[in-house]
Protein backbone atom coordinates (compact mmCIF):
# COMPACT_ATOMS: atom_id res chain seq x y z
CA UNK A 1 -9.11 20.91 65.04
CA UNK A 2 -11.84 18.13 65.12
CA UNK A 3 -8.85 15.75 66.95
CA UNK A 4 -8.37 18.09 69.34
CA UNK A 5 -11.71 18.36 70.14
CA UNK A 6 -12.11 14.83 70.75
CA UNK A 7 -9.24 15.05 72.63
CA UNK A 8 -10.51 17.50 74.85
CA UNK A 9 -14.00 16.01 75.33
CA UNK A 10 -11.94 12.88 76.27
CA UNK A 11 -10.15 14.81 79.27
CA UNK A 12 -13.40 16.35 80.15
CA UNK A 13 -14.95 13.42 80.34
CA UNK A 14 -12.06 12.12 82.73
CA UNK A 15 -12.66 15.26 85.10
CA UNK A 16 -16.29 15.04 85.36
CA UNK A 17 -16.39 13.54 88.89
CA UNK A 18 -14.35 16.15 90.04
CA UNK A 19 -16.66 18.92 88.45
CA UNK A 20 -19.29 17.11 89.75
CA UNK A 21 -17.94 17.25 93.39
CA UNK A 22 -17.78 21.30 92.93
CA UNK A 23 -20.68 23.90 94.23
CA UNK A 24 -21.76 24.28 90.57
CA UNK A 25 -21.76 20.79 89.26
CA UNK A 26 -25.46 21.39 87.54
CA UNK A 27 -24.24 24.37 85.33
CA UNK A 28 -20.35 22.56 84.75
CA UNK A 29 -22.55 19.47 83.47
CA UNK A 30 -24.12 21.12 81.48
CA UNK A 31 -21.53 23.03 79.65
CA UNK A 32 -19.78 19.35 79.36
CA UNK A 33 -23.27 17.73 77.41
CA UNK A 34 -22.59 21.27 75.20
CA UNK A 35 -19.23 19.90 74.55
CA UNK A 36 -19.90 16.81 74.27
CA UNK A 37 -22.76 17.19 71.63
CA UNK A 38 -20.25 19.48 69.26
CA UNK A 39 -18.02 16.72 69.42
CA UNK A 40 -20.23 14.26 68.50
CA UNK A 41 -21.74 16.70 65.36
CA UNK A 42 -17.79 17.07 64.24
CA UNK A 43 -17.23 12.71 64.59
CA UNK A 44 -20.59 12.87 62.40
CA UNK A 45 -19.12 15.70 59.72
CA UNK A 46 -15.58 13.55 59.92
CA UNK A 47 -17.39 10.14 59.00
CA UNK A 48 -19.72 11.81 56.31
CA UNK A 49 -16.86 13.47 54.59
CA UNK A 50 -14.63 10.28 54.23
CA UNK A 51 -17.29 8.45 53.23
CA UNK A 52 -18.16 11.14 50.56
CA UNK A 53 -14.18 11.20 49.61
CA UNK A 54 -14.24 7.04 49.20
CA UNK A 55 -17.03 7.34 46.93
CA UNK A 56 -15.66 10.15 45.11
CA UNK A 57 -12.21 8.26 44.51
CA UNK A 58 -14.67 4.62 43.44
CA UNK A 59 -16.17 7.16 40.71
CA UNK A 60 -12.98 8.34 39.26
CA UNK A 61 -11.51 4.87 39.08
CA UNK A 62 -15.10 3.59 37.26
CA UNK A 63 -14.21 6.57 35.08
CA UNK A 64 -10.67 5.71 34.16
CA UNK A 65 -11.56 2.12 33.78
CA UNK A 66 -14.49 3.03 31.24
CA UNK A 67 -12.19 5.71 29.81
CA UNK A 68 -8.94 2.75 29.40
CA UNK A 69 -11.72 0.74 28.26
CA UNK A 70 -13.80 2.78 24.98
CA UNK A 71 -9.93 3.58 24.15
CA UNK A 72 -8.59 -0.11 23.97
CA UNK A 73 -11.85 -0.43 21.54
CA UNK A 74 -10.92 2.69 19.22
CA UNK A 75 -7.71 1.54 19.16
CA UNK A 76 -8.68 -2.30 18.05
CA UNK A 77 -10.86 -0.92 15.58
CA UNK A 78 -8.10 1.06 13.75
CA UNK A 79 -6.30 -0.61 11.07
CA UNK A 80 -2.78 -1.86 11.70
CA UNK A 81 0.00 -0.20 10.11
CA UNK A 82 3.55 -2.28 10.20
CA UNK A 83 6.72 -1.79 8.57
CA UNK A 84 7.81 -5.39 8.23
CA UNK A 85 11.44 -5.80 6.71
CA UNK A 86 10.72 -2.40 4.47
CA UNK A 87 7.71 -3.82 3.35
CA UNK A 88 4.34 -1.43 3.86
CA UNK A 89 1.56 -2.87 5.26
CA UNK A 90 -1.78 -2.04 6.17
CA UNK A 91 -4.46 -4.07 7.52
CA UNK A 92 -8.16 -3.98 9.05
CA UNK A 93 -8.59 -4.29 12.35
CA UNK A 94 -10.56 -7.89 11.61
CA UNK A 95 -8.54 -8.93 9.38
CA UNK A 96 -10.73 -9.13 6.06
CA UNK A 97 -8.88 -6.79 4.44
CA UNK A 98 -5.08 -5.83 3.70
CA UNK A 99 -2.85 -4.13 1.56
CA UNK A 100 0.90 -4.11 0.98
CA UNK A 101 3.21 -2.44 -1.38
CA UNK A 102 5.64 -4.42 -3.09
CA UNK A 103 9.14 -3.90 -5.03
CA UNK A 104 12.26 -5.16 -6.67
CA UNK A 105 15.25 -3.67 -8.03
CA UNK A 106 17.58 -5.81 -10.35
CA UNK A 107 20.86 -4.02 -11.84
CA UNK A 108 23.03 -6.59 -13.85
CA UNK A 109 26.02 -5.82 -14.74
CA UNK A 110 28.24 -8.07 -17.50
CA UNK A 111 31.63 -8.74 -18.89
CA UNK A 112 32.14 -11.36 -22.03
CA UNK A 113 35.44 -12.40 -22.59
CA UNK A 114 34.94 -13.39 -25.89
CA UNK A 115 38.79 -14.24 -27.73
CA UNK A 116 37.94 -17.42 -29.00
CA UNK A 117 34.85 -16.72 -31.20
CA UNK A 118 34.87 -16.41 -34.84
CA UNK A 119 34.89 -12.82 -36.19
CA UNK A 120 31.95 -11.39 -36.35
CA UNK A 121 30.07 -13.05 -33.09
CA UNK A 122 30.40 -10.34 -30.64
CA UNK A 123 28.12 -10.72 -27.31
CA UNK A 124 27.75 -7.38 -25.74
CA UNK A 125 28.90 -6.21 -22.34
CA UNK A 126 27.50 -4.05 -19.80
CA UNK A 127 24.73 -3.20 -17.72
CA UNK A 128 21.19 -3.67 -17.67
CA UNK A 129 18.23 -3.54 -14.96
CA UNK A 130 17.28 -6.97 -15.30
CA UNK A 131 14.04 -6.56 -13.45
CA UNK A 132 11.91 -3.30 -11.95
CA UNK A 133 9.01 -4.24 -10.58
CA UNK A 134 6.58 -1.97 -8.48
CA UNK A 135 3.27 -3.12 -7.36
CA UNK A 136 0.66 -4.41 -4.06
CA UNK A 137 -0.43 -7.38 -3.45
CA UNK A 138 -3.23 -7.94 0.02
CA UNK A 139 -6.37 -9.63 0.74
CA UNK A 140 -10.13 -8.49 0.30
CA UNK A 141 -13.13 -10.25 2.34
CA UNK A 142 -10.87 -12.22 3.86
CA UNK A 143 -11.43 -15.11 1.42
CA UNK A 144 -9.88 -13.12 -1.56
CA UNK A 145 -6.31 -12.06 -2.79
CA UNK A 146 -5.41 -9.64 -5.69
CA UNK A 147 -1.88 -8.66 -6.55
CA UNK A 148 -1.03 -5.38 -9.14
CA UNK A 149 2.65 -5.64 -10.26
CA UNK A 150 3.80 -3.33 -13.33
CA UNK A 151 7.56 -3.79 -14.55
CA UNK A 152 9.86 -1.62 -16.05
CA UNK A 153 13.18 -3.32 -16.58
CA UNK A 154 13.69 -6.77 -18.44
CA UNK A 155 15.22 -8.01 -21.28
CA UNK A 156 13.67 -6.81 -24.95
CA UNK A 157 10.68 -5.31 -22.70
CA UNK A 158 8.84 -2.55 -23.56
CA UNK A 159 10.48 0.79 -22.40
CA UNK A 160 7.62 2.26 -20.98
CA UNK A 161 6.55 -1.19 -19.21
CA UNK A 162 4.51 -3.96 -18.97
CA UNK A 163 1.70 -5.46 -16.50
CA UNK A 164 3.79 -8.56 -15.40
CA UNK A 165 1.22 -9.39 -12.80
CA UNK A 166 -2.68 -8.57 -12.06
CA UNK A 167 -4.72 -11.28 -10.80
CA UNK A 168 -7.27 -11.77 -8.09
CA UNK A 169 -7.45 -15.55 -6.30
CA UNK A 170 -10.25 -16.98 -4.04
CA UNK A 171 -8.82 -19.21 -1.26
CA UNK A 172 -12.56 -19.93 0.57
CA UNK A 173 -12.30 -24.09 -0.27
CA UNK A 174 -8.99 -24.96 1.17
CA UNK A 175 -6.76 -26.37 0.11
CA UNK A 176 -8.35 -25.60 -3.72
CA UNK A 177 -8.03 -22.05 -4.76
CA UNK A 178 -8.58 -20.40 -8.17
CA UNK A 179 -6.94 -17.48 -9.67
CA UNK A 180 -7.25 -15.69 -12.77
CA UNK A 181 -5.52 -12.45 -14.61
CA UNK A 182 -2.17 -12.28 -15.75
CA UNK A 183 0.37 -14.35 -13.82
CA UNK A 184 2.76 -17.20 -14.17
CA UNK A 185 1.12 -20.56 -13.73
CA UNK A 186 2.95 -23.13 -11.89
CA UNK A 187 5.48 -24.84 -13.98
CA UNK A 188 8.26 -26.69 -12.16
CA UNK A 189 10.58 -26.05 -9.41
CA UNK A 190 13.01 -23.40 -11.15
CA UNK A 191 9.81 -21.72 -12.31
CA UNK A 192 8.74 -21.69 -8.65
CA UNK A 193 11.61 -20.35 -7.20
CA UNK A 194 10.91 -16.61 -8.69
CA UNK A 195 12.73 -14.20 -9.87
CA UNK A 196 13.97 -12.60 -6.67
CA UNK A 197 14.62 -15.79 -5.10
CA UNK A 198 17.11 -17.18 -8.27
CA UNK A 199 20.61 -18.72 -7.38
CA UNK A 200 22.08 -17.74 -10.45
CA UNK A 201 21.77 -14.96 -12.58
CA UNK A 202 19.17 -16.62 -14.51
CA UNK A 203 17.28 -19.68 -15.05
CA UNK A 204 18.75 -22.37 -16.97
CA UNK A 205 18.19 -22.03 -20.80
CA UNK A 206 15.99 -25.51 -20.33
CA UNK A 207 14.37 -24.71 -17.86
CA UNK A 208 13.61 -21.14 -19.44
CA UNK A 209 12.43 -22.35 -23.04
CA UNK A 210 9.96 -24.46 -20.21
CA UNK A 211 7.91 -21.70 -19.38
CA UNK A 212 8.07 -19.69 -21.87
CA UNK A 213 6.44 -21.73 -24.05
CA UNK A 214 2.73 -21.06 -22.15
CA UNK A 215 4.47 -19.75 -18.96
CA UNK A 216 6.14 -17.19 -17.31
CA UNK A 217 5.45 -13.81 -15.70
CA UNK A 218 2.26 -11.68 -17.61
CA UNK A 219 0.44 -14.45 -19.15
CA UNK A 220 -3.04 -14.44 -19.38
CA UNK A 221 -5.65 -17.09 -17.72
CA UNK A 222 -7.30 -18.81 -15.20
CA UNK A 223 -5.65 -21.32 -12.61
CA UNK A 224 -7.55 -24.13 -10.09
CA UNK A 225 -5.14 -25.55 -8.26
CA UNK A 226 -4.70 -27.75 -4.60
CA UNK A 227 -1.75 -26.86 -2.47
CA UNK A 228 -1.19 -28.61 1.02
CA UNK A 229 2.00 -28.29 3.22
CA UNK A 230 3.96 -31.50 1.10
CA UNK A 231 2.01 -30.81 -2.50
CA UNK A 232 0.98 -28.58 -5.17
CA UNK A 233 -1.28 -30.00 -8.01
CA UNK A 234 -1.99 -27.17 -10.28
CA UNK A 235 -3.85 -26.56 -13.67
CA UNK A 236 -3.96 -23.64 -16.01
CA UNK A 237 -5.70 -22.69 -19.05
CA UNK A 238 -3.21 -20.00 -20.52
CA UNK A 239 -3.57 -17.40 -23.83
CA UNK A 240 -1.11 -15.21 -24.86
CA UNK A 241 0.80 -12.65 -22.83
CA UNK A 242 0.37 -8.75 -22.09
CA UNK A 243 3.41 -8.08 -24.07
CA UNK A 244 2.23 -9.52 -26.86
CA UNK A 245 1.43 -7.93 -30.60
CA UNK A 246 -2.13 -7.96 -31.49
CA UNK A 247 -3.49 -11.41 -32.99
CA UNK A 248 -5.86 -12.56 -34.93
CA UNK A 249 -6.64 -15.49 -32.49
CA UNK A 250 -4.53 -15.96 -29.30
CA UNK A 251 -2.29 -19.14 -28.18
CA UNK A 252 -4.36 -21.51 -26.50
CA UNK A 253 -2.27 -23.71 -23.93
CA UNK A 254 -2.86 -25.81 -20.87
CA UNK A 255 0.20 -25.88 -18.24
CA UNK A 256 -0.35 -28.50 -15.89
CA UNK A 257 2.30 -29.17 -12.41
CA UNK A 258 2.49 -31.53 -9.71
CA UNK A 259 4.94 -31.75 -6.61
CA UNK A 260 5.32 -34.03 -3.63
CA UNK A 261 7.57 -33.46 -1.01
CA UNK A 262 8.64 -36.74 -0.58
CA UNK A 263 10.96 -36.50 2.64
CA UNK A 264 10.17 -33.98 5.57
CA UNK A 265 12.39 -34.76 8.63
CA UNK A 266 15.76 -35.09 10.16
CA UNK A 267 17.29 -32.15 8.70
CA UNK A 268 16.32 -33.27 5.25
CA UNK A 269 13.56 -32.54 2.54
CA UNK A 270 13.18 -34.10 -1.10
CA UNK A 271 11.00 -32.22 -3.78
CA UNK A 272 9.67 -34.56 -6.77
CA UNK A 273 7.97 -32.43 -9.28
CA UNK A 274 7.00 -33.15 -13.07
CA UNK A 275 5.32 -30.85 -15.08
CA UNK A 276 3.80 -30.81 -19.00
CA UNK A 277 2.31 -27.73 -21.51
CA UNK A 278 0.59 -28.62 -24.62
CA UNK A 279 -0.16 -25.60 -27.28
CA UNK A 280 -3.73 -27.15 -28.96
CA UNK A 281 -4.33 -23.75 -30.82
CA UNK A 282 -1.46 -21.48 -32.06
CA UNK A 283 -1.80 -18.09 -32.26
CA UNK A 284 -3.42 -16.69 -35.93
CA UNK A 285 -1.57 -13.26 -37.34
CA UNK A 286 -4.01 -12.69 -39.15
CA UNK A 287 -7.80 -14.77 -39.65
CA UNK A 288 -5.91 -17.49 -42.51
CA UNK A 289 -2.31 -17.63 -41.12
CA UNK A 290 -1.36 -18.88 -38.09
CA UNK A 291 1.45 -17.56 -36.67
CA UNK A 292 4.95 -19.50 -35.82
CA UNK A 293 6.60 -20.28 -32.96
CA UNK A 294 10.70 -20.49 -32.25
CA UNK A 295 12.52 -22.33 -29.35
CA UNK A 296 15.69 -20.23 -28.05
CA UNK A 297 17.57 -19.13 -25.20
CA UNK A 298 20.66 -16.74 -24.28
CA UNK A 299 23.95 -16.66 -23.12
CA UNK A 300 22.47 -16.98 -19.76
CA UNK A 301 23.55 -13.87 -18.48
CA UNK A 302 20.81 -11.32 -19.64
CA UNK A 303 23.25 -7.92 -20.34
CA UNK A 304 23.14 -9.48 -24.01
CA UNK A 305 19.38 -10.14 -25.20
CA UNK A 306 20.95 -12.17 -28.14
CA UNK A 307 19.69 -15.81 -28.74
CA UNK A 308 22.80 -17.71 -29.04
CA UNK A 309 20.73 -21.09 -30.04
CA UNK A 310 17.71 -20.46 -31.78
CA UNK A 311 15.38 -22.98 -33.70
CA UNK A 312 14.28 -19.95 -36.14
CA UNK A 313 10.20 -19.61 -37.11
CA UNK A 314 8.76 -23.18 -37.18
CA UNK A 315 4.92 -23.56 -38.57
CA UNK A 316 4.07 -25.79 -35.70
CA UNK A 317 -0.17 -27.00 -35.61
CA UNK A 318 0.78 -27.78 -31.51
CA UNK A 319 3.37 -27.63 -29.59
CA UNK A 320 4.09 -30.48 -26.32
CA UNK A 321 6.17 -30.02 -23.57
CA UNK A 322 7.20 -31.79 -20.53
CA UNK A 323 9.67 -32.08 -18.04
CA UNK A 324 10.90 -33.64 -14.50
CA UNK A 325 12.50 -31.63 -11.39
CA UNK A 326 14.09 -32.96 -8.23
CA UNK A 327 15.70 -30.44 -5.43
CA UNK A 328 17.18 -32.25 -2.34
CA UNK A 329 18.44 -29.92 1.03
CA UNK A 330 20.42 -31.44 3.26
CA UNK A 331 21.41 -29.31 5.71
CA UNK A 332 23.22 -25.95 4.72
CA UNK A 333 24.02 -28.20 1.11
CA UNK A 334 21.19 -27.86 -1.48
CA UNK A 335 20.99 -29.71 -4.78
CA UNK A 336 18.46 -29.29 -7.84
CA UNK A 337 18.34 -30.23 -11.34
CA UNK A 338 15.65 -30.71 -14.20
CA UNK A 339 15.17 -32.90 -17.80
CA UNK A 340 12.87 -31.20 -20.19
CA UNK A 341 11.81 -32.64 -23.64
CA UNK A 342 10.11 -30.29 -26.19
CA UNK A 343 7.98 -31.67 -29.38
CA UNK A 344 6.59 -29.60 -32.14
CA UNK A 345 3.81 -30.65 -34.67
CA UNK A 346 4.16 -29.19 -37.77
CA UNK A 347 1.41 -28.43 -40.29
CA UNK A 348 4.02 -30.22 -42.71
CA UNK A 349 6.93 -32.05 -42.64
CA UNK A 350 8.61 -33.52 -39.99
CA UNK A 351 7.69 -33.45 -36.54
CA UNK A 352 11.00 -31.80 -34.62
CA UNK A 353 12.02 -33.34 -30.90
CA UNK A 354 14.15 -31.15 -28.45
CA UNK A 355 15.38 -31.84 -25.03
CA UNK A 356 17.57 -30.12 -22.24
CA UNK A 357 18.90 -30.91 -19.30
CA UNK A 358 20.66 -29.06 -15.80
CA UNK A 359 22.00 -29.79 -11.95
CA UNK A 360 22.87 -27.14 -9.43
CA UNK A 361 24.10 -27.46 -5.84
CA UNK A 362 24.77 -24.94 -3.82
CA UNK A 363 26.80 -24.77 -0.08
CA UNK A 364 26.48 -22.24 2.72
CA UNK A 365 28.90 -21.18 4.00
CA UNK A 366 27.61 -19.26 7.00
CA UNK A 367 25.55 -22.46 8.46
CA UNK A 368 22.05 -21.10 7.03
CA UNK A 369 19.40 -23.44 5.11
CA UNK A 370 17.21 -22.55 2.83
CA UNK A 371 13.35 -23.11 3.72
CA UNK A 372 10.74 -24.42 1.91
CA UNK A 373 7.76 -22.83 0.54
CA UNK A 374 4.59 -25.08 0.13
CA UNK A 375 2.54 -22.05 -1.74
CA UNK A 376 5.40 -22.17 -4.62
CA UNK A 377 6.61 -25.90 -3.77
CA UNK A 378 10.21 -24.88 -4.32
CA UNK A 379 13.10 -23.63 -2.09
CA UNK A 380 13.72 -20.00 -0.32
CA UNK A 381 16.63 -18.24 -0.27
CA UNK A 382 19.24 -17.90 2.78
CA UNK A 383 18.03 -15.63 5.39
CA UNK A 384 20.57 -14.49 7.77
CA UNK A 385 20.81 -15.54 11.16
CA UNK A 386 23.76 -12.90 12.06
CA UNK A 387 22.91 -10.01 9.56
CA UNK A 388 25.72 -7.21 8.84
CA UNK A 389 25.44 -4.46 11.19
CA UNK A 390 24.40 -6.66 14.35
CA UNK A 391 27.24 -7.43 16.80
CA UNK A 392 29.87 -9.50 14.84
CA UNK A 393 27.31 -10.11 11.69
CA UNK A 394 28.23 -10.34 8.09
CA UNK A 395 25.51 -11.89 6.88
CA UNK A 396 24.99 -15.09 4.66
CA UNK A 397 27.12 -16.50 2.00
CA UNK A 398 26.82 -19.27 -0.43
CA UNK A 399 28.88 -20.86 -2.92
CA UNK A 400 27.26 -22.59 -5.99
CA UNK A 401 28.07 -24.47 -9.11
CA UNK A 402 25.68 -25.51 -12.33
CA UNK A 403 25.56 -27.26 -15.60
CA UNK A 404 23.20 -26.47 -18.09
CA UNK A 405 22.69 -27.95 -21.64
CA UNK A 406 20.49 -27.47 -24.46
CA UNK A 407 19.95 -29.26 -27.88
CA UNK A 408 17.92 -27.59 -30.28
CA UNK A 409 19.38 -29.79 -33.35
CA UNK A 410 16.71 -32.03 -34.95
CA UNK A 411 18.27 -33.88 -38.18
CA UNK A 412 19.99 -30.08 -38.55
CA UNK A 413 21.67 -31.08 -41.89
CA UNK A 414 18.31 -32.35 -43.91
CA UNK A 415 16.18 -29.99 -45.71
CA UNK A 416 13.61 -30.30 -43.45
CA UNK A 417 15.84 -30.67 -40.30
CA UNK A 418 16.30 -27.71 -37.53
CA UNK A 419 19.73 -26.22 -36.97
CA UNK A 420 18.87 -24.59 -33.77
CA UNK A 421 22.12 -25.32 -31.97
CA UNK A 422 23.76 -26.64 -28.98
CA UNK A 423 24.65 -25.16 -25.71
CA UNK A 424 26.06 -25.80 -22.78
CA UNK A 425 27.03 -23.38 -19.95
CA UNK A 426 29.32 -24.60 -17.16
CA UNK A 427 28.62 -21.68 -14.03
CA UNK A 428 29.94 -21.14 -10.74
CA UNK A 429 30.02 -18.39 -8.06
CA UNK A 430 28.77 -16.99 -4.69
CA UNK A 431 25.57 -15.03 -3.05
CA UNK A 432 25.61 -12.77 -0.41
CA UNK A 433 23.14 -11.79 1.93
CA UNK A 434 23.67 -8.76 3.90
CA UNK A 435 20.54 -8.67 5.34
CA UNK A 436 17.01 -9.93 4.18
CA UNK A 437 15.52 -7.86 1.38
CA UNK A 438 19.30 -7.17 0.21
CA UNK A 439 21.49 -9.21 -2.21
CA UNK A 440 24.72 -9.44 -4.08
CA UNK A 441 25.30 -12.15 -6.57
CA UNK A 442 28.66 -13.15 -8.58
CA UNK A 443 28.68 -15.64 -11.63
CA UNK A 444 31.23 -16.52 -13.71
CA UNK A 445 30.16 -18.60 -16.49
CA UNK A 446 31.76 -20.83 -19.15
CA UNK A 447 29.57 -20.95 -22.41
CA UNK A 448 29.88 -23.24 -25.02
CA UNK A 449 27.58 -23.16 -28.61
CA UNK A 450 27.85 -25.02 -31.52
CA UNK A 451 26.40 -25.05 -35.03
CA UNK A 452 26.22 -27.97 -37.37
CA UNK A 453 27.60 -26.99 -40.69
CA UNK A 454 28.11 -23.09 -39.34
CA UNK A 455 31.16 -22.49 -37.67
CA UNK A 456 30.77 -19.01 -37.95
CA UNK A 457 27.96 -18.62 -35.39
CA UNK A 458 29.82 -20.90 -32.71
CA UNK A 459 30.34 -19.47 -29.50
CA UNK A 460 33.26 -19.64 -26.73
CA UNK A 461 33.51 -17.35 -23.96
CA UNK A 462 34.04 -16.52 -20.70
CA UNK A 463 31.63 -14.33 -19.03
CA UNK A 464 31.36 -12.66 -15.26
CA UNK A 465 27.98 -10.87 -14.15
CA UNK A 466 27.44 -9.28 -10.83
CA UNK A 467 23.68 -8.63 -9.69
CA UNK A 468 22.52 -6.12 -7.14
CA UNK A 469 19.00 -6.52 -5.46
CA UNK A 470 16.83 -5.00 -3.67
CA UNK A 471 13.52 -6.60 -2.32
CA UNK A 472 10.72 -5.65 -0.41
């Protein structure tokens, strides 16, 4: 209406002469100023209201953006939830503080093809969940770290469980950190590698009898140690463990490591590492009689707890350990092996010396490499580049092979010798990976024991174990 108006004042405006020229040009003028003036009232309206609607559309964008805006800094301020490779996480919007759940699932199974031993050694076949271990792990004022881990399975554990972790670490002097609780200090490269991350079944019996001595998962203590991206130096003062039976006075041990990667570049990385435990104060049974400590190891698959060499109860005053480990990757081939030498004061007689010895290499087949892990100094496990279920994935495979021997004879036909045994364990097989977080390991192994002056008790077998695993 208001266009037409202008419109017509426009014409009118054209015509005045002529209205002009007429008898009653006074009154026509007249009525055109009329016309004129509405027009000009209605231009004035017209302006005023889209001035009024610019302004109202500024306001609702200022609205929107302060609206996008407050919700951008709700949002920020929530913690963040993720789902990470079936890992739950949460953590604070700043950071400071996290949380994340943590699990494995080990179920061994075993076969021991056992013809050649002497009646009456019989290893046992079957099944056994190896490890079940439940837990969280995060980070607490940003400077802290705690990690909870209960287990359930294991070999000769306690049926209703154990704490095989709990431990809280302070990281705020880089690259020293400290940690105390229950955990397993740092003590050489198989130790390192975890047992989720293994490449056989289990560890090599040297390598094993290594950190169990003052080692392994659930023992109590206190750890300062200085990790950069090519070294680990670590120290820990270690007692006994939480699955241990009530003492008088608990082991006192210190477990000491150090590792240099040597060689970083050109598709190849060396690991040095040596590593030593000394036992100053063995553990009293009761407040006049210390208790005694035995050397052994198993079959090296874990369905059968038996200790096929075992140096029997030795009244050892300390007990000295140490040991050297080299891993080499080269591409999608990976080699590792270890020397460990054992000594045991006794509170009388002689002074027994044990040693032990193993080499591993493994091959990919599916063109992966392992990766290294500077917080552990040791060597990850394959991670898939085509995993099963993508678009012509089946994962990643590996082939492997292993030696291990132990000698836990000392003078084993004297009166005061040891007769612990000797054993060596020739093992091959192959790993899959389906996927990260999943895994499916084969091992046949060929085990070999012998007694001095007891035939009886030798061992020859054949054995095949298949692992399935679980991580997250």
């Amino acid at each position: 209406m208001a266009y037409r108006k202008i419109s017509l004042a426009a014409a009118l405006l054209a015509a005045a002469p002529a209205y002009a020229a007429g008898t009653d040009a006074p009154a026509r003028l007249d009525a055109l100023e009329r016309q004129l003036g509405e027009v000009q009232r209605q231009l004035t309206q017209i302006k005023a209201s889209h001035q009024t609607n610019s302004d109202t559309l500024n306001q609702i964008r200022k609205d929107m953006a302060d609206s996008h805006a407050a919700l951008a800094k709700r949002i920020a301020g929530q913690p963040r939830v993720r789902l990470d490779n079936g890992r739950f996480s949460v953590t604070s919007a700043d950071g400071d503080f996290s949380l994340a759940l943590r699990g494995i699932a080990q179920l061994d199974a075993g076969y021991f093809a056992q013809g050649k031993n002497p009646p009456g050694v019989d290893l046992n076949s079957g099944t056994n969940f190896r490890r079940a271990q439940f837990g969280f792990a995060g980070t607490a004022w940003r400077d802290w770290s705690y990690t909870f881990t209960y287990e359930f399975g294991g070999v000769n554990a306690p049926r209703n469980g154990y704490i095989y972790r709990a431990m809280i670490q302070y990281d705020g002097f880089k690259p020293f950190g400290i940690r105390i609780g229950a955990f397993a200090p740092p003590s050489g490269i198989e130790d390192g590698n975890g047992g989720s991350n293994l490449i056989f079944l289990e560890r090599a019996s040297a390598a094993n009898i290594s950190r169990g001595i003052a080692g392994a998962g659930g023992r109590e203590g206190i750890n300062i140690f200085a990790q950069g991206r090519r070294y680990l130096l670590s120290l820990a003062y270690t007692g006994g463990r939480t699955t241990d039976a009530a003492t008088f006075d608990e082991q006192q041990a210190l477990v000491g490591r150090a590792a240099w990667l040597a060689h970083d570049g050109d598709g190849v990385q060396w690991l040095i590492d040596g590593h030593a435990t000394h036992v100053f104060k063995v553990a009293d049974t009761t407040a006049t009689t210390p208790a005694n400590i035995s050397l052994g190891a198993g079959p090296e698959l874990a369905v059968d707890p038996t200790r096929t060499v075992d140096t029997g109860p030795l009244d050892a005053r300390k007990v000295t350990e140490f040991g050297f480990e080299s891993a080499a990757l080269i591409d999608r081939f990976y080699g590792q092996g270890g020397w460990f030498h054992y000594d045991i004061s006794r509170r009388s007689g002689s002074e027994p010396q044990f040693q032990g010895w193993y080499a591993m290499a493994t091959w990919s087949l599916t063109g992966e490499t392992r990766r290294y892990d500077a917080a552990t100094a040791s060597f990850r496990d394959l991670r898939p580049v085509h995993p099963l279920g993508s678009p012509g994935g089946a994962g990643a495979w590996e082939i492997k092979a292993r030696y291990s021997a132990i000698d836990l004879d000392h003078q084993p036909l004297s009166a005061a010798g040891v007769a612990g045994g000797v054993q060596n364990v020739w093992s091959t097989g192959l790993n899959w990976y389906p996927t990260d977080g999943l895994r499916f390991m084969l091992d046949y192994d060929n085990i070999h024991v012998h007694h001095v002056g007891a035939p009886a008790t030798d061992i020859s077998a054949d054995a095949i174990g298949l692992r399935s695993q679980i991580s997250f």
